[in-house]
N, C-alpha and C. Protein backbone atom coordinates (compact mmCIF):
# COMPACT_ATOMS: atom_id res chain seq x y z
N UNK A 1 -38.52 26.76 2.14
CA UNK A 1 -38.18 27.96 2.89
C UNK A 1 -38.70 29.22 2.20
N UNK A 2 -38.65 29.50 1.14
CA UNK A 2 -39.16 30.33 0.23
C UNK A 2 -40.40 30.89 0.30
N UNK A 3 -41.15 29.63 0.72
CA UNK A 3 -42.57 29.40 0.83
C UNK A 3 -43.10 30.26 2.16
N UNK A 4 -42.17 29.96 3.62
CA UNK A 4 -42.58 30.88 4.34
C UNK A 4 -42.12 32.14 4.25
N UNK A 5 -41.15 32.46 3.48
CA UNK A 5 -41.27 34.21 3.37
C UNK A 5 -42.40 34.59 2.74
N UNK A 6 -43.13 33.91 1.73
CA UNK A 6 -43.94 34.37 1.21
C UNK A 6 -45.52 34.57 2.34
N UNK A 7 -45.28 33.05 2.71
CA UNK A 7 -46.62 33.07 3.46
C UNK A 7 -46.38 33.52 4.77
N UNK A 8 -45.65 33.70 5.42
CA UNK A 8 -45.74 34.58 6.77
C UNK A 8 -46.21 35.61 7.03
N UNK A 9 -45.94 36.56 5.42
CA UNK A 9 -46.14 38.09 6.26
C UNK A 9 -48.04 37.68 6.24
N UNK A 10 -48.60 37.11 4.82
CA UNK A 10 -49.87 37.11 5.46
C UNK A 10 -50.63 36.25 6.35
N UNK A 11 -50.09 35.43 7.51
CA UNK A 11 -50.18 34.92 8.42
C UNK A 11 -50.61 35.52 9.29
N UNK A 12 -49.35 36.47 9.45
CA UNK A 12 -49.14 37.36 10.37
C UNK A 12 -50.15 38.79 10.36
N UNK A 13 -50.48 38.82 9.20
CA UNK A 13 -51.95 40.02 8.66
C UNK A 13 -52.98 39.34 9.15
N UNK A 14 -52.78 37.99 9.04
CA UNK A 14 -54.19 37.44 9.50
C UNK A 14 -54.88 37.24 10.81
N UNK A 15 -53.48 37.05 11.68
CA UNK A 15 -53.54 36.95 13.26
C UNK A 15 -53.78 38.42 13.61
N UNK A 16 -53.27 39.37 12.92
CA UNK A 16 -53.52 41.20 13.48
C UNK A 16 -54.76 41.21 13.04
N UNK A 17 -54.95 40.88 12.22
CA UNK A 17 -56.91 41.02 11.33
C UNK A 17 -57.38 40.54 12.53
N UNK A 18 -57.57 39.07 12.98
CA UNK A 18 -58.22 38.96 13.85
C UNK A 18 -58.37 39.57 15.57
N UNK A 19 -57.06 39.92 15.79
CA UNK A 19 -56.98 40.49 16.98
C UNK A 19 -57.00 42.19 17.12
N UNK A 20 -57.22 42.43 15.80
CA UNK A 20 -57.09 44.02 16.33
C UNK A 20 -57.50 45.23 15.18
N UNK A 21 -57.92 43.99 14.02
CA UNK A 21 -58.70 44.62 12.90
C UNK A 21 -57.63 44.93 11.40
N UNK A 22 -58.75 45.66 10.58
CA UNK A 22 -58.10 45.59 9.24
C UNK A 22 -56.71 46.41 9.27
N UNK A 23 -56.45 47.53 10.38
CA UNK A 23 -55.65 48.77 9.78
C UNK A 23 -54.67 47.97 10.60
N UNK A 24 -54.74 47.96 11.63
CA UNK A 24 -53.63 47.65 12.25
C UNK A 24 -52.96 45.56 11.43
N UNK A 25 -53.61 45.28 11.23
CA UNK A 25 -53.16 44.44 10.27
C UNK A 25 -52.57 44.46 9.09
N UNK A 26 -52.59 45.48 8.09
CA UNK A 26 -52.23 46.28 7.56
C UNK A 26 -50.94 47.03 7.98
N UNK A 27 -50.81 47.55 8.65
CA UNK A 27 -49.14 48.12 9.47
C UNK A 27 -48.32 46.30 9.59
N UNK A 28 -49.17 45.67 10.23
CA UNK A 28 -47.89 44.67 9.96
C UNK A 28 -47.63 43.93 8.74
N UNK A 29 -48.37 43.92 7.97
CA UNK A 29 -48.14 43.13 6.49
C UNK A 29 -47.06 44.47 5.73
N UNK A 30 -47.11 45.38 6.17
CA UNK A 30 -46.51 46.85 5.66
C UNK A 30 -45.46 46.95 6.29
N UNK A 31 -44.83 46.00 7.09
CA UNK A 31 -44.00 45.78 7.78
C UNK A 31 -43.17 44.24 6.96
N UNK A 32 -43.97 43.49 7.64
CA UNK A 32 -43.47 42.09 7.59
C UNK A 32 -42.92 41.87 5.86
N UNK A 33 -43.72 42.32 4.92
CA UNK A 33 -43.34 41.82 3.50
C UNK A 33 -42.13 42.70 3.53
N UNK A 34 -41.74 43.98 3.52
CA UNK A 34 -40.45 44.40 2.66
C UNK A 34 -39.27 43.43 4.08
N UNK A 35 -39.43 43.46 5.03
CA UNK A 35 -38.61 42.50 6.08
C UNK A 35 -38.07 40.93 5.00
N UNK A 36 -39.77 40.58 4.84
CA UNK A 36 -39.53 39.12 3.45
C UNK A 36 -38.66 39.11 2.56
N UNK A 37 -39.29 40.22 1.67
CA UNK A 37 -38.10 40.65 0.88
C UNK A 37 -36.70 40.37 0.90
N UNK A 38 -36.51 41.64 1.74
CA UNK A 38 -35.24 41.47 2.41
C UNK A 38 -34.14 40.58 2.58
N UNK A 39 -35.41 39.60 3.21
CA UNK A 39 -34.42 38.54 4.05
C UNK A 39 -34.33 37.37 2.70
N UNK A 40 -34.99 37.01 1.68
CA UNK A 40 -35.42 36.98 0.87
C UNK A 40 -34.06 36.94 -0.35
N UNK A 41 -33.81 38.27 -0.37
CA UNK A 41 -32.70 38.40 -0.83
C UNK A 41 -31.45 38.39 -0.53
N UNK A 42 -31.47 38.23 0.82
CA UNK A 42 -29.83 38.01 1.43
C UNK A 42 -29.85 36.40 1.11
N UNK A 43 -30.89 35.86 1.01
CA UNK A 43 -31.01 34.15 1.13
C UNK A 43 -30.13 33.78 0.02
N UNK A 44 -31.36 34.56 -1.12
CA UNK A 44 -30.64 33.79 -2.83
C UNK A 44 -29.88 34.79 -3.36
N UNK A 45 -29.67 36.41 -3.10
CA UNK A 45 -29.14 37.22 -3.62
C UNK A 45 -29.38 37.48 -5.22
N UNK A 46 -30.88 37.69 -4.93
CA UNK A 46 -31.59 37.69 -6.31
C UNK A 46 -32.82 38.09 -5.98
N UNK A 47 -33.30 39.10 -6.62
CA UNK A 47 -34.73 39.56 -6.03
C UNK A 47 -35.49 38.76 -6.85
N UNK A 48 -36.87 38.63 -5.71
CA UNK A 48 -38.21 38.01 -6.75
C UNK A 48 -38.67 39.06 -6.89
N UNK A 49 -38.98 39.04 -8.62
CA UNK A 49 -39.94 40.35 -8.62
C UNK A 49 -41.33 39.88 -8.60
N UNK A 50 -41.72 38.94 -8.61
CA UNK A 50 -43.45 39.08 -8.39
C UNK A 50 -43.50 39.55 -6.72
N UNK A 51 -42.48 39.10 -5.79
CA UNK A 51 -42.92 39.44 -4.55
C UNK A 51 -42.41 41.13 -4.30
N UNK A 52 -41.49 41.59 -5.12
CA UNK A 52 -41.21 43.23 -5.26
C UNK A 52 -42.12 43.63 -5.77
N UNK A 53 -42.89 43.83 -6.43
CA UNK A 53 -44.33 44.64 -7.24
C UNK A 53 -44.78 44.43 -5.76
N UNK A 54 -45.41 42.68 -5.34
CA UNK A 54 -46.39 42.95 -4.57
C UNK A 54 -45.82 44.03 -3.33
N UNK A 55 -44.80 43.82 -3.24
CA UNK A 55 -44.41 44.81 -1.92
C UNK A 55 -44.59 45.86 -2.71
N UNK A 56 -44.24 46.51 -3.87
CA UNK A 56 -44.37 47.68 -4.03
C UNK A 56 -45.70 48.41 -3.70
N UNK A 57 -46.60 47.65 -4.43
CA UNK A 57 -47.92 48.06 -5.01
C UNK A 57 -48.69 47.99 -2.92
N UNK A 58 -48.25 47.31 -2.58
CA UNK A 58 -48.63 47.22 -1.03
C UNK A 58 -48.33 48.42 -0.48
N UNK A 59 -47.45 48.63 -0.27
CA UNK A 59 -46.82 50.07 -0.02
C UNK A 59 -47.58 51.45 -0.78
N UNK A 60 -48.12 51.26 -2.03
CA UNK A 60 -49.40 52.15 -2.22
C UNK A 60 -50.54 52.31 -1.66
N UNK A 61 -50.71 51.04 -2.00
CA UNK A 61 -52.32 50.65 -1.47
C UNK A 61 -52.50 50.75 -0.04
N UNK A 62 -51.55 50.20 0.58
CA UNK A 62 -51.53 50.73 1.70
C UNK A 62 -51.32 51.51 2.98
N UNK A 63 -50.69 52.51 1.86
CA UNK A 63 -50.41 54.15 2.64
C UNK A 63 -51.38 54.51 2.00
N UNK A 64 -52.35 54.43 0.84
CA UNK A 64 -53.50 55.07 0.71
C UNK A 64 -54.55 54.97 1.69
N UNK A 65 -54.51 53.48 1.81
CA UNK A 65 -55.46 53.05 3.27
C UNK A 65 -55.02 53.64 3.78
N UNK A 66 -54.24 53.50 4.62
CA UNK A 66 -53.97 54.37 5.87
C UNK A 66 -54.23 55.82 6.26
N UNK A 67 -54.10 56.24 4.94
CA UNK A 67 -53.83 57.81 4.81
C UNK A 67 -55.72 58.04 4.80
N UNK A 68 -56.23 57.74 3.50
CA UNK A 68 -58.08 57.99 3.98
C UNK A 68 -58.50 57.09 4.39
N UNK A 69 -58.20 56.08 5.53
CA UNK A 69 -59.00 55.36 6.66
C UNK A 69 -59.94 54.83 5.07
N UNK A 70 -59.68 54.09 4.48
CA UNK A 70 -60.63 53.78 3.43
C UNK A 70 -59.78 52.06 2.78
N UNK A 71 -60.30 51.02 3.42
CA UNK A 71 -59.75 49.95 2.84
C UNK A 71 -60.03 49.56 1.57
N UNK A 72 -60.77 50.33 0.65
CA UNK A 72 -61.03 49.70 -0.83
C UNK A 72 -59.75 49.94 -1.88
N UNK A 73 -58.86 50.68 -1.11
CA UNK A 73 -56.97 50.71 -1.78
C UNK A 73 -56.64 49.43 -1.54
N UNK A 74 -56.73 48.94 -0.32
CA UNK A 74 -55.94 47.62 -0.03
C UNK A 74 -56.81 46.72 -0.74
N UNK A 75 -58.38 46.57 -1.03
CA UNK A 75 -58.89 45.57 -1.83
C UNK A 75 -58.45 45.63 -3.15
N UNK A 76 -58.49 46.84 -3.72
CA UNK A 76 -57.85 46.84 -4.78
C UNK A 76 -56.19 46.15 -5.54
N UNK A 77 -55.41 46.13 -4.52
CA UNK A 77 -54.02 46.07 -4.68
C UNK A 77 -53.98 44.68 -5.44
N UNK A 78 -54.71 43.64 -4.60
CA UNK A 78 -54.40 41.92 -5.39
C UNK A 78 -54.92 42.45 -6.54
N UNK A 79 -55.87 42.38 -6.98
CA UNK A 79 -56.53 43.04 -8.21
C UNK A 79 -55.67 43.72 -9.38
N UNK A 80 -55.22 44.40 -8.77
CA UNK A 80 -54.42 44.94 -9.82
C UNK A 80 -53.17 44.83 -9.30
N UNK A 81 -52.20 43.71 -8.79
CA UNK A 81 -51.31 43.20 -9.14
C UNK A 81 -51.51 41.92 -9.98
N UNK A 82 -52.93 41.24 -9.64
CA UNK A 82 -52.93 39.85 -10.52
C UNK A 82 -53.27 40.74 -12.03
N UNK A 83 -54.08 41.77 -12.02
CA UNK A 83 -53.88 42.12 -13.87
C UNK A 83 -52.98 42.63 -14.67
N UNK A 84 -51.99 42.87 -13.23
CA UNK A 84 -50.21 43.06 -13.80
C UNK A 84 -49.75 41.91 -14.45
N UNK A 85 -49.95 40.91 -13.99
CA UNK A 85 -49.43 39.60 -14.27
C UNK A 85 -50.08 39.08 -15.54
N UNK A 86 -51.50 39.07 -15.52
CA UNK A 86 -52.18 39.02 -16.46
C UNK A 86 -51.17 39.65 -17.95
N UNK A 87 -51.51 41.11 -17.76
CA UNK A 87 -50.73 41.63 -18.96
C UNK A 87 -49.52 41.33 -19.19
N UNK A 88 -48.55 41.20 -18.23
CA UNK A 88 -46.96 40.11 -18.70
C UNK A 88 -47.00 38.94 -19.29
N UNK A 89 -48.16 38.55 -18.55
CA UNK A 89 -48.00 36.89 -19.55
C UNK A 89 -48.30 37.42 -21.13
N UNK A 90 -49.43 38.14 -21.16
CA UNK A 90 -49.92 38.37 -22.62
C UNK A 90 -49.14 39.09 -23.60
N UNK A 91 -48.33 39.78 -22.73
CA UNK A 91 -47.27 40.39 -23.49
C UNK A 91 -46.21 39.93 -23.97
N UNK A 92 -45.77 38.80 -23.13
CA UNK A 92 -44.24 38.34 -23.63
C UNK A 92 -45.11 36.75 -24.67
N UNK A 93 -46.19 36.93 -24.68
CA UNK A 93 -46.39 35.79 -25.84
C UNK A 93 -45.75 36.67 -27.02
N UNK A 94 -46.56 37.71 -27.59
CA UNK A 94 -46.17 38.94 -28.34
C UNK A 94 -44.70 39.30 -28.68
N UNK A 95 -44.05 39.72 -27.37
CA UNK A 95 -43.29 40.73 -27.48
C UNK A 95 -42.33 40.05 -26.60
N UNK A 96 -41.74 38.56 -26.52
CA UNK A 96 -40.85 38.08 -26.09
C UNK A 96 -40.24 36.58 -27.14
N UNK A 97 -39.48 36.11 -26.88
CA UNK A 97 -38.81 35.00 -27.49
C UNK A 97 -39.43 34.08 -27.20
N UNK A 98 -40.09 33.70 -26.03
CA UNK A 98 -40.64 32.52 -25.38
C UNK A 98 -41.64 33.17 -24.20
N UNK A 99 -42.43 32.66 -24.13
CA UNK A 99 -43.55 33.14 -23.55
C UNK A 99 -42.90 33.14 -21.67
N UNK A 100 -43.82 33.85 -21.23
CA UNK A 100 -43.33 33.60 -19.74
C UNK A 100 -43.43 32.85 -18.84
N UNK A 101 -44.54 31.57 -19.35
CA UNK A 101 -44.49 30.81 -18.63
C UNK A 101 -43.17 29.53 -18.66
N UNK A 102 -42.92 29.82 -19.75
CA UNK A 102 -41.51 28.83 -20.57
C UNK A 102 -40.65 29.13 -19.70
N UNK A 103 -39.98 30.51 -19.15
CA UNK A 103 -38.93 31.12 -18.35
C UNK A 103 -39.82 30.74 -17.26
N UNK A 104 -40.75 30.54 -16.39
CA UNK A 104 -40.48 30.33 -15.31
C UNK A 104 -40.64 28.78 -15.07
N UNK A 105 -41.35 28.09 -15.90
CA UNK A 105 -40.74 26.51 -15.66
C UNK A 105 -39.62 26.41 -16.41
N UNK A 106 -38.97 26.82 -16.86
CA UNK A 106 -37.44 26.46 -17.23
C UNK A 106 -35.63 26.74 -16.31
N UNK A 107 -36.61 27.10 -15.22
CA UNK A 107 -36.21 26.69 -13.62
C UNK A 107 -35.91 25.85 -13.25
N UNK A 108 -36.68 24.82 -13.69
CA UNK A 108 -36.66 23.30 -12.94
C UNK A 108 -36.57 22.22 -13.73
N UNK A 109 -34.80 21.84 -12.68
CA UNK A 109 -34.13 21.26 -13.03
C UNK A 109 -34.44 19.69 -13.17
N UNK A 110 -33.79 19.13 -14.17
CA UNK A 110 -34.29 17.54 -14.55
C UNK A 110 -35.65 17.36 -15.60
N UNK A 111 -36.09 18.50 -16.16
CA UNK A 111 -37.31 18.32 -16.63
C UNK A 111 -36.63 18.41 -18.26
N UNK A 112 -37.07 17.63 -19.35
CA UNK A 112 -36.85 17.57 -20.43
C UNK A 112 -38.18 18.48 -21.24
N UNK A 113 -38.24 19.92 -21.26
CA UNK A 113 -39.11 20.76 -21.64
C UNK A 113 -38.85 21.13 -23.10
N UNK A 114 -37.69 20.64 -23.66
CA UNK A 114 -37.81 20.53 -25.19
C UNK A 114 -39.26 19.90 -25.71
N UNK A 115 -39.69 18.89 -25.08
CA UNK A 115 -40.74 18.21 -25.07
C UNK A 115 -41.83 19.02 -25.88
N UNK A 116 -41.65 19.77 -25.06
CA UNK A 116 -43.40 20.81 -25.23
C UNK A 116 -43.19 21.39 -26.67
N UNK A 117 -44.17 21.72 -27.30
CA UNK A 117 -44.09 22.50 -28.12
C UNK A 117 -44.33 23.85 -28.16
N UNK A 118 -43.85 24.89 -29.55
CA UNK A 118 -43.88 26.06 -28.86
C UNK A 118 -46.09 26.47 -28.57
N UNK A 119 -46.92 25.80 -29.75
CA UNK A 119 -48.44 25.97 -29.19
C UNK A 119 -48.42 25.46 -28.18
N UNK A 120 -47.65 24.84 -27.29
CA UNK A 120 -48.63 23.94 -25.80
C UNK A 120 -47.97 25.16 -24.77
N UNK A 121 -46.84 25.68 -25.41
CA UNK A 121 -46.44 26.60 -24.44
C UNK A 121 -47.28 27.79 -24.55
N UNK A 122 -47.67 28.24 -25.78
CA UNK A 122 -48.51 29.29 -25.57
C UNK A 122 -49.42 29.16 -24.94
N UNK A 123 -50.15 28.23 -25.01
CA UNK A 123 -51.94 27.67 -24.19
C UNK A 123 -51.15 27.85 -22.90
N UNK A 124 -50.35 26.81 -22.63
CA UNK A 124 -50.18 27.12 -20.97
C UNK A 124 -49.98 28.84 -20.70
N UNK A 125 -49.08 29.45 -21.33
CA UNK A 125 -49.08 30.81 -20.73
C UNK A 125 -50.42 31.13 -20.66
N UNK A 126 -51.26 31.36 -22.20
CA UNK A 126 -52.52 31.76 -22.01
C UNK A 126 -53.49 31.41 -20.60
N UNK A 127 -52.67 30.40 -20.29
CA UNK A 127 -54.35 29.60 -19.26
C UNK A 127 -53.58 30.65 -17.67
N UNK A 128 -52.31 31.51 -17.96
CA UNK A 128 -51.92 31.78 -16.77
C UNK A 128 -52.78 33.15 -16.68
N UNK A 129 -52.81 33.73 -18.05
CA UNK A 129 -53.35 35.20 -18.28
C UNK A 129 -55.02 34.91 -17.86
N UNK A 130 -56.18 34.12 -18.37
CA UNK A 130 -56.62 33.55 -17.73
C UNK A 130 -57.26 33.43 -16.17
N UNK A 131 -56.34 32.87 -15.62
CA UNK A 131 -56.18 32.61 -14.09
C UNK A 131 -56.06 34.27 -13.97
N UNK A 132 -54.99 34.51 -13.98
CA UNK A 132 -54.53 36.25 -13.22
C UNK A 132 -55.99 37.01 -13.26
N UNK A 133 -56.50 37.04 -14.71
CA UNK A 133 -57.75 37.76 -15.07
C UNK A 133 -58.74 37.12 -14.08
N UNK A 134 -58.87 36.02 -14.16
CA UNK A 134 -59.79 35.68 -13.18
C UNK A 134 -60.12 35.72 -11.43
N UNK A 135 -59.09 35.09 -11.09
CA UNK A 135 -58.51 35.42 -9.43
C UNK A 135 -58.69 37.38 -9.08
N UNK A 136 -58.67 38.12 -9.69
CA UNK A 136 -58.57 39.42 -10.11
C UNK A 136 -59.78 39.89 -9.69
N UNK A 137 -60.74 39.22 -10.64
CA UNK A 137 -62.03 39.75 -11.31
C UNK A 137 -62.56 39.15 -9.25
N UNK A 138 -62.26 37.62 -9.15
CA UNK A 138 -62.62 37.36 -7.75
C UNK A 138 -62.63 37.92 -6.56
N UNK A 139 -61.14 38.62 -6.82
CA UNK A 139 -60.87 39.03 -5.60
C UNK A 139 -61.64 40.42 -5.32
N UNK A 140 -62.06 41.13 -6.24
CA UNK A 140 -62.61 42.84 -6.07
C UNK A 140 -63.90 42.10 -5.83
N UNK A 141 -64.94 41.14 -6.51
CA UNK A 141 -66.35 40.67 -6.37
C UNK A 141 -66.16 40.27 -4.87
N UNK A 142 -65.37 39.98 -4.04
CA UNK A 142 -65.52 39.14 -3.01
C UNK A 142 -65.33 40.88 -2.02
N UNK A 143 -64.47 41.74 -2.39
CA UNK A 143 -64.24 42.67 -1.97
C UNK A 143 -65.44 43.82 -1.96
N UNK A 144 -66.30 44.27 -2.87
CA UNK A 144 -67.43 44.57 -3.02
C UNK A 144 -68.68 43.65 -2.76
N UNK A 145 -68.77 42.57 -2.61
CA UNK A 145 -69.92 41.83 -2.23
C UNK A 145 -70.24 41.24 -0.73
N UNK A 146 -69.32 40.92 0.15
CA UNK A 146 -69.31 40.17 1.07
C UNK A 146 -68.30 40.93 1.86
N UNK A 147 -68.40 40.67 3.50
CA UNK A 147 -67.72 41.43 4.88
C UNK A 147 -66.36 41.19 3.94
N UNK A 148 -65.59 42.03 5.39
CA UNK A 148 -64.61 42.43 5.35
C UNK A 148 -63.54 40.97 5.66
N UNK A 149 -64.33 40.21 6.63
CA UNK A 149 -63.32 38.92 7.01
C UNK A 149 -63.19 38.09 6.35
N UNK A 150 -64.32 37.99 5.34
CA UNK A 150 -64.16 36.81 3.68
C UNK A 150 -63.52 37.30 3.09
N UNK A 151 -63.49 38.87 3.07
CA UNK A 151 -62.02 39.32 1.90
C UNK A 151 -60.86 39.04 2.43
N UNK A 152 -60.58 38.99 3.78
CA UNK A 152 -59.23 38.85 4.20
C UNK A 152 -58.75 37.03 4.22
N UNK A 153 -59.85 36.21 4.76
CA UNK A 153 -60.11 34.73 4.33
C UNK A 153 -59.54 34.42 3.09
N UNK A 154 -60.40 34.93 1.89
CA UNK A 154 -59.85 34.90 0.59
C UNK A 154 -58.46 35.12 0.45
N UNK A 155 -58.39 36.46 0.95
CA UNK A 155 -56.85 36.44 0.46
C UNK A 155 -55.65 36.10 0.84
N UNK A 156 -55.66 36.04 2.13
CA UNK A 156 -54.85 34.77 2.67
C UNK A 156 -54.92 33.15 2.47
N UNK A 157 -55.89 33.03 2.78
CA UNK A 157 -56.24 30.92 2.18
C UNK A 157 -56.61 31.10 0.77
N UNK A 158 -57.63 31.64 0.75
CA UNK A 158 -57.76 31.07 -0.80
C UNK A 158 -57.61 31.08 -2.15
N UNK A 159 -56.90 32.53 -1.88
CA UNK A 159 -55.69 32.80 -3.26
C UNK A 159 -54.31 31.90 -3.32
N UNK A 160 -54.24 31.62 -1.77
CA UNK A 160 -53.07 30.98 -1.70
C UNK A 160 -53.60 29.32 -2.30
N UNK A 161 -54.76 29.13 -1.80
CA UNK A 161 -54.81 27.60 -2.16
C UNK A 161 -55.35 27.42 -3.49
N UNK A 162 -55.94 28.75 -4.62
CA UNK A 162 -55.47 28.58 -5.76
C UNK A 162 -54.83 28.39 -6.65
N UNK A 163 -54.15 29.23 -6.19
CA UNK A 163 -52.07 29.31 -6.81
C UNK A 163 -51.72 27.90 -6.96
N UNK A 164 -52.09 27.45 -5.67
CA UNK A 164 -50.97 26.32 -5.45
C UNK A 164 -51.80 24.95 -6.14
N UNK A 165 -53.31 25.17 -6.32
CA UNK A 165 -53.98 24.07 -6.97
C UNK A 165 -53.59 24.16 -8.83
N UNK A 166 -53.60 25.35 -9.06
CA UNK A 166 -53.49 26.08 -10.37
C UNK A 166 -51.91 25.53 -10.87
N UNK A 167 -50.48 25.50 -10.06
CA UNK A 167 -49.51 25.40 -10.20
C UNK A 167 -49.40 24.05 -10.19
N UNK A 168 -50.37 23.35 -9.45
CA UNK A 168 -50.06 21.77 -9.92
C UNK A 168 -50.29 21.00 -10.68
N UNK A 169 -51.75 21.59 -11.09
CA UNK A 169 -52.75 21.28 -12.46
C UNK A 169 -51.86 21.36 -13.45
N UNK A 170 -50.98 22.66 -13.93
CA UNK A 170 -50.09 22.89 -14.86
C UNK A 170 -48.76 22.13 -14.69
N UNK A 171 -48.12 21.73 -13.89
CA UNK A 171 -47.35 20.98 -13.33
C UNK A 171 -47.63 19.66 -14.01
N UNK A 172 -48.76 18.88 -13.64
CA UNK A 172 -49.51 17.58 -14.03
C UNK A 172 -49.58 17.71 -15.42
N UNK A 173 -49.89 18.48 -16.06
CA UNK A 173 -50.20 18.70 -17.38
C UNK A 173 -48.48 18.12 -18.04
N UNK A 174 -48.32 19.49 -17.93
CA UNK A 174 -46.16 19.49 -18.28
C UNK A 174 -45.93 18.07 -17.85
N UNK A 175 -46.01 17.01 -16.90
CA UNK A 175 -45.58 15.56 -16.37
C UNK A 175 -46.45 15.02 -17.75
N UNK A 176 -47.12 15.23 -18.05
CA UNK A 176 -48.18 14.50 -18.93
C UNK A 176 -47.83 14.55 -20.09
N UNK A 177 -47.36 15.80 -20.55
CA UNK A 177 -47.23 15.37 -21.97
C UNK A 177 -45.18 15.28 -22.17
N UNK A 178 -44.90 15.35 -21.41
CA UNK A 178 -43.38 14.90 -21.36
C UNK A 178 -43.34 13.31 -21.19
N UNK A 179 -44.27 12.74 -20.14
CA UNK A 179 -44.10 11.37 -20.39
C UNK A 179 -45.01 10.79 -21.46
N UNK A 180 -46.05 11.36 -21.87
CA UNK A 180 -46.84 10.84 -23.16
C UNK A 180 -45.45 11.07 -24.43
N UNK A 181 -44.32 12.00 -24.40
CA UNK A 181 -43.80 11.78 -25.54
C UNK A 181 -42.55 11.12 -25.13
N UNK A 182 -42.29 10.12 -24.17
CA UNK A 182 -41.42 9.49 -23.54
C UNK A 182 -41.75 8.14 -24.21
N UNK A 183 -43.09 7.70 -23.52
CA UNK A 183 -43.80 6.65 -24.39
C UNK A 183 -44.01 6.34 -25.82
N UNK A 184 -44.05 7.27 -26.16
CA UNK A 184 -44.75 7.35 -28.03
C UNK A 184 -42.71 6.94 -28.43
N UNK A 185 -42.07 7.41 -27.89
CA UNK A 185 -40.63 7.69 -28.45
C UNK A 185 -39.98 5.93 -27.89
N UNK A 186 -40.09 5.35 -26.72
CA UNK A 186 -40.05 4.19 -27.03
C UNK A 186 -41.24 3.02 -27.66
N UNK A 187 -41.84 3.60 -27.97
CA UNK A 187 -42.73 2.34 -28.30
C UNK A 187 -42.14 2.31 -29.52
N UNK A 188 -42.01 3.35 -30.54
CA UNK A 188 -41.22 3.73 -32.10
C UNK A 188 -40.34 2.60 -32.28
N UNK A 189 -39.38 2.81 -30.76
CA UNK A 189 -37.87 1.79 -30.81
C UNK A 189 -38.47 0.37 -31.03
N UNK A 190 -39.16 -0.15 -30.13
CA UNK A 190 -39.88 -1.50 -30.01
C UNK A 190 -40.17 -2.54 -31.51
């Protein structure tokens, strides 16, 4: 369920993109996400903040659009919300107890994440800072290089079907070395 608050509002950007162009697509994603939000939070009664920035930073970017008829605010916005993210991960390696990727798989429940160590946790955060930097660097090249409908393509499908390839890879990884030290720990007994 979670999943379609997230992915609706840009669904719904994507069906206005196609039927009626960038701006007016734009009014409804400027619509539909703080609605997400919203509803979002009456659900779990807990805000997400990666999806609050993005609404925030949307709400810039895209009253700037709006305001000078100039969509390179709204290309900009993924961009520099993924190098927001970027710099959190890199920061709480630094300047936190446990890196940030530790707090957000330490969510999910049933997983024996003592497992990991604290270097495998850093690499994984690192590989998130990484990704953010990269997807980033993609999204403005795709935004400066190519039409307007591959940027909106991109950022509806194929940021989304990064994320979600990126989140499983790391996922698979974490399954991997929790059951590689599952194994090593009975074979010992044997």
């Amino acid at each position: 369920m979670n999943l379609l608050f997230e992915f609706l509002p840009l669904i719904l950007f994507f069906g206005a993109f196609l039927y009626k162009g960038i701006y007016a697509a734009l009014i409804v994603l400027m619509v539909a996400l703080p609605i997400g939000l919203f509803v979002k939070y009456l659900r779990t009664h807990a805000l997400d903040k990666m999806y609050l920035w993005s609404t925030i930073l949307l709400m810039i970017a895209g009253g700037l659009t709006l305001y000078f008829r100039n969509p390179l605010f709204l290309y900009w916005k993924p961009t520099v919300l993924y190098w927001l993210f970027a710099i959190a991960f890199l920061g709480s390696q630094f300047f936190s107890e446990v890196p940030l990727v530790q707090k957000m798989f330490g969510f999910i429940d049933g997983l024996n994440l003592e497992k990991i160590t604290s270097a495998q946790w850093s690499k994984l955060n690192f590989s998130w800072v990484l990704f953010f930097v990269g997807v980033g660097a993609l999204n403005i090249y795709v935004a400066y290089n190519f039409e307007q409908a591959t940027w909106v393509k991109l950022k509806v499908f194929g940021m989304t079907a990064l994320m979600f390839v990126f989140i499983l890879a790391q996922t698979m990884w974490i399954a991997k070395i929790i059951g590689n030290d599952d194994t090593d720990t009975e074979q010992e007994h044997d």
